[in-house]
N, C-alpha and C. Protein backbone atom coordinates (compact mmCIF):
# COMPACT_ATOMS: atom_id res chain seq x y z
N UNK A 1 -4.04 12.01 0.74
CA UNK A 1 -5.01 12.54 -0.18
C UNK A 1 -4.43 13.75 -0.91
N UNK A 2 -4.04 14.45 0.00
CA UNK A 2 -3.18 15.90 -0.77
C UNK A 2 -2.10 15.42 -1.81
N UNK A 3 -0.96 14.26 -1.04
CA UNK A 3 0.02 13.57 -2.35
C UNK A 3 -1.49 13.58 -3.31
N UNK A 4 -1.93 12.69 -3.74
CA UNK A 4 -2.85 12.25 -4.92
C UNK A 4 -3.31 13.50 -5.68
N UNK A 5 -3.91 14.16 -5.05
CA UNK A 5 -4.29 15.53 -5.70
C UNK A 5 -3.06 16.39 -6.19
N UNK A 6 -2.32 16.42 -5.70
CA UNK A 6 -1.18 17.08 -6.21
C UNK A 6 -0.54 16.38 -7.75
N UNK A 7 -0.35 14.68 -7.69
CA UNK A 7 -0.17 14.31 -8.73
C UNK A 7 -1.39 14.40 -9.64
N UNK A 8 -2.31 14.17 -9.27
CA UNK A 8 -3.68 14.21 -10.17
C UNK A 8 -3.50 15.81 -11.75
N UNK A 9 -3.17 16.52 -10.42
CA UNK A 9 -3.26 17.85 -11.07
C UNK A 9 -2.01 18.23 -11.62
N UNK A 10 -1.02 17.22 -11.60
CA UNK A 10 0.17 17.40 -13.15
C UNK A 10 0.90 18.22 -12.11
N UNK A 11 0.78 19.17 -10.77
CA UNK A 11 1.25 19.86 -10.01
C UNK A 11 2.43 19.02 -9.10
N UNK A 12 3.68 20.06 -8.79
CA UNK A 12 5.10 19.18 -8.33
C UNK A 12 4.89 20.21 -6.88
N UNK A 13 5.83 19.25 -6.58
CA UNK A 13 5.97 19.56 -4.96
C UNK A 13 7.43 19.37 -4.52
N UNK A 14 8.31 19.81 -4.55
CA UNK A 14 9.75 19.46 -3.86
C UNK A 14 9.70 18.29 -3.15
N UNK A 15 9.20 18.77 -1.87
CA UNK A 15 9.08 17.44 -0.76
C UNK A 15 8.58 16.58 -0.93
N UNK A 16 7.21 16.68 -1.48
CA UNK A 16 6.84 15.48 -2.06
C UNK A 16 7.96 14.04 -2.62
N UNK A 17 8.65 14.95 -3.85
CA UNK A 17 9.31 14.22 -4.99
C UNK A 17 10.27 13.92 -3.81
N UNK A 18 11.10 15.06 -3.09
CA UNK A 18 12.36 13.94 -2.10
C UNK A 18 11.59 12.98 -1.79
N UNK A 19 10.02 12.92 -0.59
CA UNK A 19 9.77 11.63 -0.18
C UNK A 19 9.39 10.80 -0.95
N UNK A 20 9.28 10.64 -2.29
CA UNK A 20 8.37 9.54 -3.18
C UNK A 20 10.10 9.10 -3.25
N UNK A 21 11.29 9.56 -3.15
CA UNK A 21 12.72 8.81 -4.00
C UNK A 21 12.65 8.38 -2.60
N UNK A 22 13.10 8.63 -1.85
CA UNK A 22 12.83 8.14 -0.58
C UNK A 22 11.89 6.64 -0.40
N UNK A 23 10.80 6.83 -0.11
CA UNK A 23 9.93 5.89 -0.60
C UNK A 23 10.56 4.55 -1.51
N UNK A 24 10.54 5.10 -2.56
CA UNK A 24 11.07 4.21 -3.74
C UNK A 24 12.34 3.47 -3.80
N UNK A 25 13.72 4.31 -2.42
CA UNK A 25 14.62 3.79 -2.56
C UNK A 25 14.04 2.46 -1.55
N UNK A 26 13.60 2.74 -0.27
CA UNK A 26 12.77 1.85 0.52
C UNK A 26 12.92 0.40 0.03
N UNK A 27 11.66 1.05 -0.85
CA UNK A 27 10.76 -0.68 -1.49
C UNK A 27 11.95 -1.28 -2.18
N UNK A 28 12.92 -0.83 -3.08
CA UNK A 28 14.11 -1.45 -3.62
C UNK A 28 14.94 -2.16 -2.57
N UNK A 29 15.05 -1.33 -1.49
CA UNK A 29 16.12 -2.62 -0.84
C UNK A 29 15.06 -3.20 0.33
N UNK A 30 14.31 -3.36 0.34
CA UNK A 30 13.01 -4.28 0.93
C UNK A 30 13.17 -5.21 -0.24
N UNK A 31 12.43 -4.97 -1.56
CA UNK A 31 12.40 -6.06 -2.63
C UNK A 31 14.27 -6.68 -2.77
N UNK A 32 14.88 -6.33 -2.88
CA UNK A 32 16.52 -7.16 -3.20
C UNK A 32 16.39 -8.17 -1.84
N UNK A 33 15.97 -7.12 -0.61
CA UNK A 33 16.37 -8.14 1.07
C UNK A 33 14.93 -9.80 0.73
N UNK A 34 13.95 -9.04 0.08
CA UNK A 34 13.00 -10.58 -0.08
C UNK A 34 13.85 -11.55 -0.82
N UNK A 35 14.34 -11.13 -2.21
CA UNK A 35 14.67 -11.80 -3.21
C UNK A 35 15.98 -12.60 -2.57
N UNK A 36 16.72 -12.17 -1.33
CA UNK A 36 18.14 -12.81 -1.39
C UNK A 36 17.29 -13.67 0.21
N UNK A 37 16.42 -13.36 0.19
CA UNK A 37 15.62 -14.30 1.12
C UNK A 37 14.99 -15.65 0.63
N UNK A 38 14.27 -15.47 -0.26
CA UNK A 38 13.65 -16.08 -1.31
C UNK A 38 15.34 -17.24 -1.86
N UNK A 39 16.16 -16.65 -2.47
CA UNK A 39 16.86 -17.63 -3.11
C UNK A 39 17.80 -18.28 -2.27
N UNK A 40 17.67 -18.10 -0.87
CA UNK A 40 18.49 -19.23 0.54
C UNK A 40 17.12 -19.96 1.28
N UNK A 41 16.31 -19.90 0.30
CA UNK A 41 14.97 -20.86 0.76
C UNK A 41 14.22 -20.32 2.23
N UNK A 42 14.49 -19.37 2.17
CA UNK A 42 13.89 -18.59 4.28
C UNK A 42 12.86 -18.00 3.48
N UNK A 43 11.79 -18.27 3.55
CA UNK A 43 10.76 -17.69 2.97
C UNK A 43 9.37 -17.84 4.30
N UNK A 44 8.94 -16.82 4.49
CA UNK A 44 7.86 -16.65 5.53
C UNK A 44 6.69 -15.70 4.79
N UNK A 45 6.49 -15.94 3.44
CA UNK A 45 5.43 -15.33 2.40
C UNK A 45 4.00 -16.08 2.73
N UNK A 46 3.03 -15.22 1.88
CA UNK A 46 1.79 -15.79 2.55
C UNK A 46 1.79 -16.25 0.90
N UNK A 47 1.85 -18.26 0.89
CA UNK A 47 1.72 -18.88 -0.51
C UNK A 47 0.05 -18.61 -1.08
N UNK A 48 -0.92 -18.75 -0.15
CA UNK A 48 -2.47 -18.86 -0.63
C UNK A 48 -3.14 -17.85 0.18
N UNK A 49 -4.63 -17.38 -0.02
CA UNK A 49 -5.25 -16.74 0.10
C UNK A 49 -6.94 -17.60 0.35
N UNK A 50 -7.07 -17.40 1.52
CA UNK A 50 -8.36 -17.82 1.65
C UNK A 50 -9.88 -16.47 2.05
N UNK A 51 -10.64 -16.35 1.28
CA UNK A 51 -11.79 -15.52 2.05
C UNK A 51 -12.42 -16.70 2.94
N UNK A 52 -12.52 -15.39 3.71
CA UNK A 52 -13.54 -15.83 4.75
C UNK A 52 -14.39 -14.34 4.98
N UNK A 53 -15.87 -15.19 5.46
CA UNK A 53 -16.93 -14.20 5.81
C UNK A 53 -16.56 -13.34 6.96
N UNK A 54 -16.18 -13.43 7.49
CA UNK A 54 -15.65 -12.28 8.85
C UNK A 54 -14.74 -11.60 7.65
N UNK A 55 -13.62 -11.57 6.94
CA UNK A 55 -12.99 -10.45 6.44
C UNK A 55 -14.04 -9.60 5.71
N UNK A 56 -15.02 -10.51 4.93
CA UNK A 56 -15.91 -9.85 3.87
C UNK A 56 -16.31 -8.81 4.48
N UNK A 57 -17.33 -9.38 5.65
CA UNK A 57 -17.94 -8.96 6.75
C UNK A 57 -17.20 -7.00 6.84
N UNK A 58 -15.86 -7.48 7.21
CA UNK A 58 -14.94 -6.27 7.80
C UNK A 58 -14.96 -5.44 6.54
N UNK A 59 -14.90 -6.15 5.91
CA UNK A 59 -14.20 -4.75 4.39
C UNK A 59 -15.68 -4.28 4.10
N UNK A 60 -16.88 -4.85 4.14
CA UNK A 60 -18.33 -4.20 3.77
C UNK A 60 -18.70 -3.12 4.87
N UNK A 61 -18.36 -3.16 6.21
CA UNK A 61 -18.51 -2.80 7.08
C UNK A 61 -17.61 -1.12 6.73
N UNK A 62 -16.67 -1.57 6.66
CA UNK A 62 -15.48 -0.34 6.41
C UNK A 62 -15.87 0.41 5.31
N UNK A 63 -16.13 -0.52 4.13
CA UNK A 63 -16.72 0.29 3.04
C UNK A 63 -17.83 1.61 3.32
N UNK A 64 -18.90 0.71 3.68
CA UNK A 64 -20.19 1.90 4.28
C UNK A 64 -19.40 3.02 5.11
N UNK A 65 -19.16 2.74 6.05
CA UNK A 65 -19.35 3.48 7.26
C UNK A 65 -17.84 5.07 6.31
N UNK A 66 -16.61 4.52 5.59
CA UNK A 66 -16.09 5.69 4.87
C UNK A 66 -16.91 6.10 4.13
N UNK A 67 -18.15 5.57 2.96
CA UNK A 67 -19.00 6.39 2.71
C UNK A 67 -20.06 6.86 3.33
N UNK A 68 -20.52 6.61 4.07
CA UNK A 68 -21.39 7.30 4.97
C UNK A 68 -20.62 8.44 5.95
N UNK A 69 -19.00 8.55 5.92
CA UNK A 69 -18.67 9.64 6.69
C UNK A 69 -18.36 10.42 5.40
N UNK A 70 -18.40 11.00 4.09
CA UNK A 70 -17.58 11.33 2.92
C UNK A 70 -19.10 11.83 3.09
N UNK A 71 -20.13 10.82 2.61
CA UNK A 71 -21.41 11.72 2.29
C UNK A 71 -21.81 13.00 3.56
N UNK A 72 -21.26 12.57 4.85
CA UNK A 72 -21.71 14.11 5.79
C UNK A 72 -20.87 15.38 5.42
C-alpha cells in the first residue's frame, strides 16, 4: 500500500526503485524461462478458465469482509 502511495504521489524512493528493477529483472527471466518452455512444447499453462460458484462464493465473501474491515 505504501509502494502505491508513494507512486500515486509522483514521490521516489531509492529502495523502492532498486526493488521494482529487481522485480522487473525477475518477471523477464521468468517470461524468456516460459517462452523457451512454450517453444520445446513442455507447457503446464492453465489453457481455459472455468467459474464456478464456490470461487464466486470466495471472492464475494473476501470482498465484504475487506470492506467491512476498511469501513472500522
Amino acid at each position: 500500500m505504501l509502494h502505491n502511495f508513494i507512486i500515486n504521489e509522483g514521490l521516489t524512493d531509492k529502495v523502492l526503485e532498486v526493488q521494482d528493477l529487481e522485480l522487473l529483472a525477475n518477471v523477464d527471466e521468468e517470461l524468456t524461462q516460459s517462452r523457451e518452455i512454450v517453444q520445446n512444447n513442455i507447457t503446464d499453462e492453465v489453457a481455459t478458465i472455468q467459474v464456478t460458484e464456490e470461487w464466486t462464493r470466495f471472492r464475494d465473501t473476501l470482498t465484504m469482509n475487506m470492506f467491512a474491515s476498511y469501513q472500522r
